[in-house]
C-alpha atoms as a PDB file:
ATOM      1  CA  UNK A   1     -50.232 -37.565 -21.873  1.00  0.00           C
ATOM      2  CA  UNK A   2     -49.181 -35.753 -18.267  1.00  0.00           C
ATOM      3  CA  UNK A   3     -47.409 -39.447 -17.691  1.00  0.00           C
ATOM      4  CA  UNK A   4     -45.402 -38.427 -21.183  1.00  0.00           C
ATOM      5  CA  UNK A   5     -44.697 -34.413 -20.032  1.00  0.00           C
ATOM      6  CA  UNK A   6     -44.050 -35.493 -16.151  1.00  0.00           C
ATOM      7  CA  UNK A   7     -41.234 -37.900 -17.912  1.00  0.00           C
ATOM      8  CA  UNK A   8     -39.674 -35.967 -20.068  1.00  0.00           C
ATOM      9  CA  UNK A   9     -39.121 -32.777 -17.444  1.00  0.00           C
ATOM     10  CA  UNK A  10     -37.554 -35.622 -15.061  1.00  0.00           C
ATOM     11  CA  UNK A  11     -35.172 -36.785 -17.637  1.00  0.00           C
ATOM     12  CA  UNK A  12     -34.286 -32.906 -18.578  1.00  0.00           C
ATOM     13  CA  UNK A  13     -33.781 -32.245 -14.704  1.00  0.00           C
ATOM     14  CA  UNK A  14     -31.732 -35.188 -14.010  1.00  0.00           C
ATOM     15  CA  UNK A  15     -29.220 -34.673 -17.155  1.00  0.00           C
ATOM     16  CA  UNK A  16     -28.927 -30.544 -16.567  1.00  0.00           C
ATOM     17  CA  UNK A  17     -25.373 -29.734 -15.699  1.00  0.00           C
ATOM     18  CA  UNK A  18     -25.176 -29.653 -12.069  1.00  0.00           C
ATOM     19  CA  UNK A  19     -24.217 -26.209 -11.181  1.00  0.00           C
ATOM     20  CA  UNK A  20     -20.783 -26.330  -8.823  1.00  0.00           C
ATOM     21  CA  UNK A  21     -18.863 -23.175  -6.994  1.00  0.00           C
ATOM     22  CA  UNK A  22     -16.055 -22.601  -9.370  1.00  0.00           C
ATOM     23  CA  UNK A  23     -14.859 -19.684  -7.532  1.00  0.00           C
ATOM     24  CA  UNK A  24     -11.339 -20.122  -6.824  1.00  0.00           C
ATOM     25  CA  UNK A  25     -10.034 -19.539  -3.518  1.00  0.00           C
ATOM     26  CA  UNK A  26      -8.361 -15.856  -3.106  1.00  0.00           C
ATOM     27  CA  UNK A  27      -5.755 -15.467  -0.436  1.00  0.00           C
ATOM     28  CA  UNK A  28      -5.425 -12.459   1.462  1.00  0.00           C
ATOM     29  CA  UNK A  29      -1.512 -11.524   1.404  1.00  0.00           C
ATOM     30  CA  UNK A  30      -1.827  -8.002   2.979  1.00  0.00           C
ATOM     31  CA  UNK A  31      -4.574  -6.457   4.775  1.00  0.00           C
ATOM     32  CA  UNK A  32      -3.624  -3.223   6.924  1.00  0.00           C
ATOM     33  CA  UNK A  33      -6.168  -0.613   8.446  1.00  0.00           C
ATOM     34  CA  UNK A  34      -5.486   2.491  10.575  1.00  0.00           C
ATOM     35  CA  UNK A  35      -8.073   4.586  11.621  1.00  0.00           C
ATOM     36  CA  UNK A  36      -7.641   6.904  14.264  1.00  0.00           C
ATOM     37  CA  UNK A  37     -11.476   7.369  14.935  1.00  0.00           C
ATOM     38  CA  UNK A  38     -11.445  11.746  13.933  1.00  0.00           C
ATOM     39  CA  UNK A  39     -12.027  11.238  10.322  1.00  0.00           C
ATOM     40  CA  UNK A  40      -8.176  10.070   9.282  1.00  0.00           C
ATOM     41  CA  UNK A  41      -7.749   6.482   7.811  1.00  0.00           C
ATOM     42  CA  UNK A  42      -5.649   4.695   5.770  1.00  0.00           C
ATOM     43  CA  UNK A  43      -5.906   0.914   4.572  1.00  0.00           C
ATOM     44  CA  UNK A  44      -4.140  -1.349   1.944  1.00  0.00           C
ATOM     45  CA  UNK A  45      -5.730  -5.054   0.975  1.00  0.00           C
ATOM     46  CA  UNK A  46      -3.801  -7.110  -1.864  1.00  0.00           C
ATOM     47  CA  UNK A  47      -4.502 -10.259  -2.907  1.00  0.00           C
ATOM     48  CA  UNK A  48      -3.006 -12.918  -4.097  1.00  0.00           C
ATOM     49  CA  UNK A  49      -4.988 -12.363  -7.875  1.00  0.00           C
ATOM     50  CA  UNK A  50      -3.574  -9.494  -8.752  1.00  0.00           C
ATOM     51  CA  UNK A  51      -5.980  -7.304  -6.740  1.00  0.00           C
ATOM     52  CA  UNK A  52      -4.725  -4.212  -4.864  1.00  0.00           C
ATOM     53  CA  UNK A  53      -6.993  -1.416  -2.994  1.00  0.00           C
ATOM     54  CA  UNK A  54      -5.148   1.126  -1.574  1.00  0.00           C
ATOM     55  CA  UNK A  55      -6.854   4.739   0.275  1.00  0.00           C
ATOM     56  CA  UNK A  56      -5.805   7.415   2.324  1.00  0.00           C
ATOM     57  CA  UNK A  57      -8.467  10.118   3.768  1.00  0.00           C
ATOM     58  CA  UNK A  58      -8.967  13.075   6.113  1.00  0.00           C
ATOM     59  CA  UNK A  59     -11.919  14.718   7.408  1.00  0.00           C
ATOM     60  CA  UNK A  60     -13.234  17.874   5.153  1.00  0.00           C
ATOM     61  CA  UNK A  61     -13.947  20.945   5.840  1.00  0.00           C
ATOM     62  CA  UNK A  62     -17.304  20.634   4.566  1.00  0.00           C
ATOM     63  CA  UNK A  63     -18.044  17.764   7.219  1.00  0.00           C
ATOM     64  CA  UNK A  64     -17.146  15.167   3.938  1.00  0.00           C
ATOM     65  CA  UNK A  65     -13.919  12.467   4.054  1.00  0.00           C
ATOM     66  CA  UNK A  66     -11.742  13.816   1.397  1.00  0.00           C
ATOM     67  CA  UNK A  67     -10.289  10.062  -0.063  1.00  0.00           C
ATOM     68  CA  UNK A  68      -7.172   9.787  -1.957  1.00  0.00           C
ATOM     69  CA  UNK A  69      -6.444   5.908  -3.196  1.00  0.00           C
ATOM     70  CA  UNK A  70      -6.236   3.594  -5.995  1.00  0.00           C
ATOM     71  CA  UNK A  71      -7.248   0.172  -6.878  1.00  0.00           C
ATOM     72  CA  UNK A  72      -6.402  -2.521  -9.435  1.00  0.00           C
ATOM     73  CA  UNK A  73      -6.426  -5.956 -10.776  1.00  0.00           C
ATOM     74  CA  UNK A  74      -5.605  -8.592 -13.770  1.00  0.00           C
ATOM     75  CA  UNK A  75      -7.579  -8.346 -16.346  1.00  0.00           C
ATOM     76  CA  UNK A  76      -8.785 -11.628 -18.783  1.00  0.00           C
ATOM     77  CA  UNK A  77      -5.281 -11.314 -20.137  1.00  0.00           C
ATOM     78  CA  UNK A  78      -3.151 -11.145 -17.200  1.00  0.00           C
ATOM     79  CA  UNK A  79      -2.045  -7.201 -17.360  1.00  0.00           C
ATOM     80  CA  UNK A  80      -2.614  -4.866 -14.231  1.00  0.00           C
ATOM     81  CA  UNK A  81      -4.978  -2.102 -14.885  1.00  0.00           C
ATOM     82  CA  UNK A  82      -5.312   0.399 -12.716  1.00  0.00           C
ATOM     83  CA  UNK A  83      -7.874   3.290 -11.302  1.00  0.00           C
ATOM     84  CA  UNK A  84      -6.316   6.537  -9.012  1.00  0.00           C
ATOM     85  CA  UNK A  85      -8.904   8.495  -7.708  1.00  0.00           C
ATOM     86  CA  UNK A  86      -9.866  11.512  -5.723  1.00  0.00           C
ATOM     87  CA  UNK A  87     -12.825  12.123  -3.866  1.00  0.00           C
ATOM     88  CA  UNK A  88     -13.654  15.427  -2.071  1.00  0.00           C
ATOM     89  CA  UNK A  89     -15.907  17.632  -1.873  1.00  0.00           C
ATOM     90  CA  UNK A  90     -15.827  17.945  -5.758  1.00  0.00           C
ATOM     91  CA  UNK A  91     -17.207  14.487  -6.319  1.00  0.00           C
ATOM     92  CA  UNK A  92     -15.598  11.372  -7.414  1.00  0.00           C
ATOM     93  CA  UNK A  93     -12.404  11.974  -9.968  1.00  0.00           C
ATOM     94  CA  UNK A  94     -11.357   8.983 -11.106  1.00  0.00           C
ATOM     95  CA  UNK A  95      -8.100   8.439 -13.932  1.00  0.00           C
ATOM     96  CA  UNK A  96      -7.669   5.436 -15.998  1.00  0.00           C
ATOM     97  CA  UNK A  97      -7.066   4.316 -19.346  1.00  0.00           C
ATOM     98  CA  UNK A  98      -9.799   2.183 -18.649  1.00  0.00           C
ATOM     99  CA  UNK A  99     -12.610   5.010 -17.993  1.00  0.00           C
ATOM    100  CA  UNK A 100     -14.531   5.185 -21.994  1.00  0.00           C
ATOM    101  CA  UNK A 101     -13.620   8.620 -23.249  1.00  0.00           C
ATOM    102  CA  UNK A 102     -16.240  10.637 -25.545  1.00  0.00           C
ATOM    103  CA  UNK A 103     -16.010  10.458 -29.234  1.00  0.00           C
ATOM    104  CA  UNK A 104     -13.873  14.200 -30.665  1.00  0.00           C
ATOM    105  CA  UNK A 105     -16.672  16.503 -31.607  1.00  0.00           C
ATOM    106  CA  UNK A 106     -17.799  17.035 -35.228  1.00  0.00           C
ATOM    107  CA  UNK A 107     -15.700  20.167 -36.969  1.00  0.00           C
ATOM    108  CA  UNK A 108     -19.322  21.463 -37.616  1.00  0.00           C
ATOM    109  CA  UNK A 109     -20.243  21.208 -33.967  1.00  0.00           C
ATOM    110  CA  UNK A 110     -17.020  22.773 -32.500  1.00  0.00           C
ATOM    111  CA  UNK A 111     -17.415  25.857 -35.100  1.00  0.00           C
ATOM    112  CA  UNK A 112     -20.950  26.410 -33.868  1.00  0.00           C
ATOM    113  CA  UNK A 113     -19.932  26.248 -30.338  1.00  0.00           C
ATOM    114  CA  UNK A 114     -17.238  28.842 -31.146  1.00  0.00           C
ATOM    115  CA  UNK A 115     -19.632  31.126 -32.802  1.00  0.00           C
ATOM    116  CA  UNK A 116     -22.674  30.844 -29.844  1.00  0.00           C
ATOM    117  CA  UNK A 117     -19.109  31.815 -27.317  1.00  0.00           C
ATOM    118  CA  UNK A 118     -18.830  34.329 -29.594  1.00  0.00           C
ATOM    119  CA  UNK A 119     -22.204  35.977 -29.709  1.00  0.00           C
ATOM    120  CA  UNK A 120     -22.504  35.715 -25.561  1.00  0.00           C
ATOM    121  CA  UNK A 121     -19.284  37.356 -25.742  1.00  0.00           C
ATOM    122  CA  UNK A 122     -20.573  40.433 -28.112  1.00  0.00           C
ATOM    123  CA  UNK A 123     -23.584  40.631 -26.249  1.00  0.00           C
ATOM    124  CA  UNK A 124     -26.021  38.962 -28.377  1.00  0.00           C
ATOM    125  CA  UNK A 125     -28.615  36.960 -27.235  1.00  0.00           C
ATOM    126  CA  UNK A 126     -31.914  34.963 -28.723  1.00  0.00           C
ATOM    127  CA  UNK A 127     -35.112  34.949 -26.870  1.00  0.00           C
END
């Protein structure tokens, strides 16, 4: 019986797929970097799929890098999207049409949010 199970696992290793590296090769057509070592930078990298990375930052007054950039690439059907962002000492602030937006409120829900404004605004509270 182990003869039977040993055989069988041999003949399902030796006819798996054999996994190969399908990645295909990415060429580097631009790659520039300045950095002048007190907190200011710059760099661009674009490659030959369609990718593109692009930042600018500065040192902030807070002690953080305040970033300024963008990046994109193809996407399964060959258009550019794109992402601009900001980041400072107000967090990361991306834009895209690719960031998921949240679904419109309810008309029930914005009308009880507008009376609750309301009520804080007359002075009324719950406890």
């Amino acid at each position: 019986m182990k003869l039977v199970v040993l055989t069988c696992l041999a003949a399902v290793a030796i006819a798996a797929p054999q996994l190969q590296d399908v990645r295909p090769e990415v060429l580097v057509l631009r790659d520039e970097r300045q950095d002048d070592g007190n907190g200011n930078f710059n760099y661009v990298l674009e490659a030959d799929n369609g990718i593109y990375i692009a930042a600018s930052g500065t040192r902030g007054l807070q002690g953080q890098a305040n970033i300024e950039g963008s990046y994109s690439l193809l996407d399964n059907n060959g258009e550019l999207k794109e992402v601009r962002y900001i980041a400072n000492e107000n967090g990361f602030q991306p834009q895209s049409d690719l960031l998921p937006t949240p679904h419109p409120l309810p008309d029930h829900v914005v009308e009880l949010i507008n009376i609750a404004e309301q009520q804080r605004a007359d002075g009324i509270t719950f406890e």
